[in-house]
N, C-alpha and C. Protein backbone atom coordinates (compact mmCIF):
# COMPACT_ATOMS: atom_id res chain seq x y z
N UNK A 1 140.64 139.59 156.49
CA UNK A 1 139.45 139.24 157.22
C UNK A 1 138.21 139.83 156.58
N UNK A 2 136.97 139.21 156.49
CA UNK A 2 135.92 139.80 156.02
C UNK A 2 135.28 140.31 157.41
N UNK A 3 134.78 141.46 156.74
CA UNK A 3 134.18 142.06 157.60
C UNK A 3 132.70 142.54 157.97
N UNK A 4 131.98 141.84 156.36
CA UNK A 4 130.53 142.17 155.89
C UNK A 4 130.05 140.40 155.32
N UNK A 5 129.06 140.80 155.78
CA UNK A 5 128.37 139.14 154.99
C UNK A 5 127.87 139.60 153.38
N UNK A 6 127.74 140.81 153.32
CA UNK A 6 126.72 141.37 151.64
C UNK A 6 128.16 140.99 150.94
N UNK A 7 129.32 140.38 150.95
CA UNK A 7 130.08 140.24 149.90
C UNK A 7 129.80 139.84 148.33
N UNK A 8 128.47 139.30 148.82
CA UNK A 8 128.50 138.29 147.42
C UNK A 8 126.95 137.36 147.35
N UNK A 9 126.04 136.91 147.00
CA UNK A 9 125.02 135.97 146.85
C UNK A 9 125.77 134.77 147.16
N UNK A 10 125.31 134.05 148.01
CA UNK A 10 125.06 132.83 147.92
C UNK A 10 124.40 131.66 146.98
N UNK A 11 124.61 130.47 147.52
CA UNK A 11 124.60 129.43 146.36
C UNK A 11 122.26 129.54 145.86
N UNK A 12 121.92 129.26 147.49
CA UNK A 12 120.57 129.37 147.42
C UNK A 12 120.00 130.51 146.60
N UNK A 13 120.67 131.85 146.90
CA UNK A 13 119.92 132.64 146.31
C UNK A 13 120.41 132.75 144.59
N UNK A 14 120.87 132.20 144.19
CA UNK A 14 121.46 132.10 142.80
C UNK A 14 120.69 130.77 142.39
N UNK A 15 120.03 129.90 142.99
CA UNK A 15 119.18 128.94 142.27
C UNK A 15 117.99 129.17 142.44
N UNK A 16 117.43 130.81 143.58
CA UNK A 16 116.31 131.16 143.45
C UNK A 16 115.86 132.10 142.79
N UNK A 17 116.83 132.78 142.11
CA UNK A 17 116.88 133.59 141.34
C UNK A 17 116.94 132.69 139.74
N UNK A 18 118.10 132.42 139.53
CA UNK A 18 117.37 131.02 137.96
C UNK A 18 115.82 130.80 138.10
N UNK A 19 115.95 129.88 139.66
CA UNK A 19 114.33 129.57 138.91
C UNK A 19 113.03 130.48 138.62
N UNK A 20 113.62 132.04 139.26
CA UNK A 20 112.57 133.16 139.04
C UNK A 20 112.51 133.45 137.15
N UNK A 21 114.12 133.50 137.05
CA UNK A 21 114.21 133.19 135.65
C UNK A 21 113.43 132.57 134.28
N UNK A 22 113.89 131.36 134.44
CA UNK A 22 113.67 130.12 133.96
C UNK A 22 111.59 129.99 133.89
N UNK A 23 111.51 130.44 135.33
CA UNK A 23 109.85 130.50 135.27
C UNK A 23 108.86 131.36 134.08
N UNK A 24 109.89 132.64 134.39
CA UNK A 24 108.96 133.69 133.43
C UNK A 24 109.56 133.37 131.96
N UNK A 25 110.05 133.10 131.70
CA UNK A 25 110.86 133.09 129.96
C UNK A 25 109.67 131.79 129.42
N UNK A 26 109.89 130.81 130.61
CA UNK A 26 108.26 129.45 130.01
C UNK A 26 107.06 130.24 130.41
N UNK A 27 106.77 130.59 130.81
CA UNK A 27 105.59 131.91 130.50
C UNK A 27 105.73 132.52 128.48
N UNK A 28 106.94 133.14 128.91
CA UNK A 28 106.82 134.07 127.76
C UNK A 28 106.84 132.83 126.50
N UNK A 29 107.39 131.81 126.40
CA UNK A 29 107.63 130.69 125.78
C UNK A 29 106.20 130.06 125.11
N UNK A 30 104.82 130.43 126.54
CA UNK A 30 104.15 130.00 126.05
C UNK A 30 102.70 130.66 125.70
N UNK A 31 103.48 131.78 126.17
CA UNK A 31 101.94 132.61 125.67
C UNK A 31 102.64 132.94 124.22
N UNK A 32 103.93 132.78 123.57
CA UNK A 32 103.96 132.92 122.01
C UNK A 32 103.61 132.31 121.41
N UNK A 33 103.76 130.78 121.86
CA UNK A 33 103.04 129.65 121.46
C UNK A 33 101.68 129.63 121.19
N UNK A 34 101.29 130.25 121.76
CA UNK A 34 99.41 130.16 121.55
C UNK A 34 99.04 131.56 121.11
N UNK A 35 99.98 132.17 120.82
CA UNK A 35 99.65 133.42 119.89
C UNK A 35 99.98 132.95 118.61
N UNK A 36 100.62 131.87 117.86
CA UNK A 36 101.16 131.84 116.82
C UNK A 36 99.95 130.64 116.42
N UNK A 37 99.18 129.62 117.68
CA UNK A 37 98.18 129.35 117.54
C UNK A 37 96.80 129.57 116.89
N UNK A 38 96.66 130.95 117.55
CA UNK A 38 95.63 131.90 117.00
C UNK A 38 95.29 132.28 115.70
N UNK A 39 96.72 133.01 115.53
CA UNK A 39 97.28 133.53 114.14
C UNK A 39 96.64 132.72 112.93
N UNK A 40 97.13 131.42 113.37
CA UNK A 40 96.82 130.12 111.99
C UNK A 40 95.77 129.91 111.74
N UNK A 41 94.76 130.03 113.28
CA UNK A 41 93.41 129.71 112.64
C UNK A 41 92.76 131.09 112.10
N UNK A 42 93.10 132.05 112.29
CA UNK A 42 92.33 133.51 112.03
C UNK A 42 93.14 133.62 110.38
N UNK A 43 93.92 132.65 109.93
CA UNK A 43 94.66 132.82 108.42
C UNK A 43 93.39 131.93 107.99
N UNK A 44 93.44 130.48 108.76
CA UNK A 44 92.36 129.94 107.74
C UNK A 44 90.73 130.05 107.51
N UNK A 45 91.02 130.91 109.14
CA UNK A 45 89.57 131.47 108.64
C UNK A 45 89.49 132.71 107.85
N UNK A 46 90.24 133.50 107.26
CA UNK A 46 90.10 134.33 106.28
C UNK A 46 90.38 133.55 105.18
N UNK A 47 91.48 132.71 104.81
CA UNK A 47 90.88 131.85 103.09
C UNK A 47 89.51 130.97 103.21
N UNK A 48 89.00 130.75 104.29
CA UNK A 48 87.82 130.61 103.92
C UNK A 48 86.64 131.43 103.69
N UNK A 49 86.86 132.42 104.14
CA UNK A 49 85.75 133.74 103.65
C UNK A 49 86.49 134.08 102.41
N UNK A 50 87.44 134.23 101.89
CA UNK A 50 87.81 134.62 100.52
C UNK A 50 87.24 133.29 99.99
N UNK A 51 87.60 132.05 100.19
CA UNK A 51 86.97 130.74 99.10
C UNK A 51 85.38 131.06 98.78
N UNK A 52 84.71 131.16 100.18
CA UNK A 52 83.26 131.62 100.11
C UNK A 52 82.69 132.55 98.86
N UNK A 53 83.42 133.78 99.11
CA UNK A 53 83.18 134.70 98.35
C UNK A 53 83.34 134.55 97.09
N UNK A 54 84.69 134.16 96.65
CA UNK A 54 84.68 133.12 95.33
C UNK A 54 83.52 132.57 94.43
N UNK A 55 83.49 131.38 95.36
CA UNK A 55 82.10 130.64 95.27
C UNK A 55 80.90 130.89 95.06
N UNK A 56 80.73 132.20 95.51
CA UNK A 56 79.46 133.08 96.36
C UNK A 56 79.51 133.64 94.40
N UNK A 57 80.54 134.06 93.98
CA UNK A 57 80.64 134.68 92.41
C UNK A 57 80.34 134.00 91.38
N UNK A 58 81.08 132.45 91.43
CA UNK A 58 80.31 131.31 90.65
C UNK A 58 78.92 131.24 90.67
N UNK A 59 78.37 131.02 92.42
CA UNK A 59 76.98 130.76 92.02
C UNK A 59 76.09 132.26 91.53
N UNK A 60 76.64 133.59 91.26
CA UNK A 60 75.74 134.65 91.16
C UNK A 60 76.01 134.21 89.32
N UNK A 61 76.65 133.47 88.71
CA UNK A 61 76.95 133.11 87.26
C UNK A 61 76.24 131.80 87.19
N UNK A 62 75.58 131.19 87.92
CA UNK A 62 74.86 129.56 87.69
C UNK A 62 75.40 128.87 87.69
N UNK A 63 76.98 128.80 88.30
CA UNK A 63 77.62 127.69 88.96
C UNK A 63 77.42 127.21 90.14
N UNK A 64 76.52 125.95 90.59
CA UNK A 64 76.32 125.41 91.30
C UNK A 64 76.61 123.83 91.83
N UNK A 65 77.96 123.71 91.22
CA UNK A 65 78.81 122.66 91.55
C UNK A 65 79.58 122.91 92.97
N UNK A 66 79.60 122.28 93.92
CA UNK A 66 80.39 122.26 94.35
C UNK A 66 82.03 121.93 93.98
N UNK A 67 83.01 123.19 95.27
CA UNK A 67 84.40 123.29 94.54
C UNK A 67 85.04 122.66 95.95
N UNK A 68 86.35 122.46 95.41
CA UNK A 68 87.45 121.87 95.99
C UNK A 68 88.67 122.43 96.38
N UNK A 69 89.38 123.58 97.40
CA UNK A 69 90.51 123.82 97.04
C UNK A 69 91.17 123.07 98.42
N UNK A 70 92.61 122.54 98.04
CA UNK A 70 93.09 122.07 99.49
C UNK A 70 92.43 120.91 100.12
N UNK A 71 91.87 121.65 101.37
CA UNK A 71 91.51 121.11 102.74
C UNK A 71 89.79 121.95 102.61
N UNK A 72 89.92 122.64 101.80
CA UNK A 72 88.64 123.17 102.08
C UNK A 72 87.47 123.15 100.85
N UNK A 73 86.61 122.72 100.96
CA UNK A 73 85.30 121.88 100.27
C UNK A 73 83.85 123.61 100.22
N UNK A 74 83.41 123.68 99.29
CA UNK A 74 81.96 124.59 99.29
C UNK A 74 81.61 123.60 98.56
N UNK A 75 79.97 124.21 99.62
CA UNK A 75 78.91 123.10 98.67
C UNK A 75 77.68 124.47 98.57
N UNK A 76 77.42 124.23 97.48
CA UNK A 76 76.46 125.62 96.88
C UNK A 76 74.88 125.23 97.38
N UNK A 77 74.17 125.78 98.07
CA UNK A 77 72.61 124.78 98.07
C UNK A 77 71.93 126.07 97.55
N UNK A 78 70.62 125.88 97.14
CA UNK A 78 69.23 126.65 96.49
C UNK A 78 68.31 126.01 98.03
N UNK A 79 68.54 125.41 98.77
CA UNK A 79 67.53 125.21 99.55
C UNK A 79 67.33 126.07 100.96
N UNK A 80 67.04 127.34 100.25
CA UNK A 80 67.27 128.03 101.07
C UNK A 80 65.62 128.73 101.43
N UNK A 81 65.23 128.99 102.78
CA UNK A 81 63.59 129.27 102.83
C UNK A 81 63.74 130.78 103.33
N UNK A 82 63.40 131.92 102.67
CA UNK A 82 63.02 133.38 103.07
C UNK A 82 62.18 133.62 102.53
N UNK A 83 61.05 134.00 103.85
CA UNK A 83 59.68 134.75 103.51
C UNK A 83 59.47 135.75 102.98
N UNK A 84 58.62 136.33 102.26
CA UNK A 84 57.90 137.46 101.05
C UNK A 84 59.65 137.62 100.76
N UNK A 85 59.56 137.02 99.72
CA UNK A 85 60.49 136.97 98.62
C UNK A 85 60.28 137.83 97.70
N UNK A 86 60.52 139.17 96.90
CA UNK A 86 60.16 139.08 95.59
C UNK A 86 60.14 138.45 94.67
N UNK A 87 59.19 138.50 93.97
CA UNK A 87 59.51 137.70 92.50
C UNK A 87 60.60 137.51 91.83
N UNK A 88 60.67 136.89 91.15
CA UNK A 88 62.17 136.91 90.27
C UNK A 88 63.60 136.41 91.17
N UNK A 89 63.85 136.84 92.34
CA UNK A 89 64.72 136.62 93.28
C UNK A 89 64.94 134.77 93.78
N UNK A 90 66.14 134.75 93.61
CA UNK A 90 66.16 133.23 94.18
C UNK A 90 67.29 132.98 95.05
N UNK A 91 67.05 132.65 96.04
CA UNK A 91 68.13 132.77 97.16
C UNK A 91 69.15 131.53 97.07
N UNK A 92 70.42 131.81 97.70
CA UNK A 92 71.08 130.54 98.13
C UNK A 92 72.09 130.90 98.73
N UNK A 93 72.79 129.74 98.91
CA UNK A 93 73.83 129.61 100.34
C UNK A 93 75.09 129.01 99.94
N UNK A 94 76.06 129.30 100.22
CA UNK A 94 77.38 128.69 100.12
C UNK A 94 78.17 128.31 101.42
N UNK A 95 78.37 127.37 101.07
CA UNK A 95 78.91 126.69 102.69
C UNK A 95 80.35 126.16 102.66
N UNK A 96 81.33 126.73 103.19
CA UNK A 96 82.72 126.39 103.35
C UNK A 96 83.46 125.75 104.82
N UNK A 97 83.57 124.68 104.34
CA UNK A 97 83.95 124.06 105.91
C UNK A 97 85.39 123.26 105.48
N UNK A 98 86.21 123.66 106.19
CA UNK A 98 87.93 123.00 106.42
C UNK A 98 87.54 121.74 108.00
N UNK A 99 88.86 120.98 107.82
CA UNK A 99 88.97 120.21 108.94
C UNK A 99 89.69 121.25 110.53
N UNK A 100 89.35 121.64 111.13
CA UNK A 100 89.33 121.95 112.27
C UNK A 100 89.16 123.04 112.55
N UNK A 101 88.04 123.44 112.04
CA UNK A 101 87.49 125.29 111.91
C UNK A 101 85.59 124.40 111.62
N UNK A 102 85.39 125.46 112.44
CA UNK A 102 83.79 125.86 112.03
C UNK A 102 83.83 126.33 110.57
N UNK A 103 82.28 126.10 110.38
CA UNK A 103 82.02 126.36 108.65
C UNK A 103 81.49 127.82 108.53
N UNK A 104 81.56 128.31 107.74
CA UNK A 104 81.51 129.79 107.08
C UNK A 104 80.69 129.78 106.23
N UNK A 105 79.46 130.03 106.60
CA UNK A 105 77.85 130.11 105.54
C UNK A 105 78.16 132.04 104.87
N UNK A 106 77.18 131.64 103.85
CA UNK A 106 77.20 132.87 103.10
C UNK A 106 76.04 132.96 102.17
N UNK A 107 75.06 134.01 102.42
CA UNK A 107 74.04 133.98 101.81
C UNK A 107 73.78 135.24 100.55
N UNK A 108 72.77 134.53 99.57
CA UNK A 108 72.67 135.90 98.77
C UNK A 108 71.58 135.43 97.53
N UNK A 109 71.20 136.02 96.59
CA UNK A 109 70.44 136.22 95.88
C UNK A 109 70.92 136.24 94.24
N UNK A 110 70.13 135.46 93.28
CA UNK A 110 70.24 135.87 92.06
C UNK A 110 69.21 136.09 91.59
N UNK A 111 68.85 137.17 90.46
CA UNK A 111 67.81 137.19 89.72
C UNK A 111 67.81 137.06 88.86
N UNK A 112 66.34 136.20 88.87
CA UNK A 112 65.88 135.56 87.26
C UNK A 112 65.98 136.31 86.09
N UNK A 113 66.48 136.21 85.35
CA UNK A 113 65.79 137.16 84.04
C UNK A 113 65.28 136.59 83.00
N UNK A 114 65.55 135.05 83.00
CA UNK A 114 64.20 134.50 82.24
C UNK A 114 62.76 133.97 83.01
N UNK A 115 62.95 134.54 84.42
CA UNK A 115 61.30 134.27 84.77
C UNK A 115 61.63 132.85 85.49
N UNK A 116 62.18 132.20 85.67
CA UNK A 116 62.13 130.95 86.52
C UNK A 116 62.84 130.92 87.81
C-alpha cells in the first residue's frame, strides 16, 4: 500500500519542468547567436581600419588611386577643407566602406617638399 503521495513527480510536472528546460537553453541558444553576430562585424570592422591605414600609407607616398581588397573598396580624396592650414601641408581623406558596415573615414596630412 502507498502511503505518501511525494513518491514520485507526476506526468504534468515533468512536462513543466522540460518546458522550464527547453525555454532557457533557447535563451542561451540565442543570446550565442547574436554574440557570434557581433563578433563578425567588430572583425570587419577592424580589417577595415587596418585597410584604411594601409591606404592612409599609400597616400602619405602619392598614391592616390583608389584600392580594392575583397568586399572592401578605399577611395583616397584631396578634397578635403581645414582652416589656417600651414603652408606646405596638404590634407586628405581615405574612405573605406564594405557592404553592410558603415564607412571608416581617416584623415591626415602630407607635406610638400617641392612647394606645391
Amino acid at each position: 500500500m502507498k502511503c505518501c503521495k511525494d513518491d514520485g513527480m507526476t506526468i504534468l510536472e515533468v512536462v513543466i519542468a522540460l518546458t522550464v528546460l527547453l525555454i532557457g537553453v533557447g535563451f542561451v541558444a540565442q543570446s550565442d547567436s547574436i554574440s557570434y553576430h557581433y563578433l563578425a562585424q567588430q572583425e570587419l570592422r577592424q580589417q577595415m581600419v587596418f585597410f584604411a591605414a594601409g591606404s592612409m600609407e599609400a597616400g602619405l607616398e602619392g598614391e592616390s588611386q583608389d584600392l580594392k581588397n575583397g568586399s572592401m573598396t578605399s577611395h583616397y580624396s584631396s578634397d578635403v577643407n581645414i582652416p589656417n592650414l600651414p603652408e606646405g601641408l596638404t590634407p586628405f581623406k581615405v574612405t573605406v566602406s564594405a557592404p553592410g558596415s558603415s564607412n571608416v573615414e581617416m584623415f591626415n596630412y602630407r607635406y610638400n617638399y617641392d612647394g606645391q
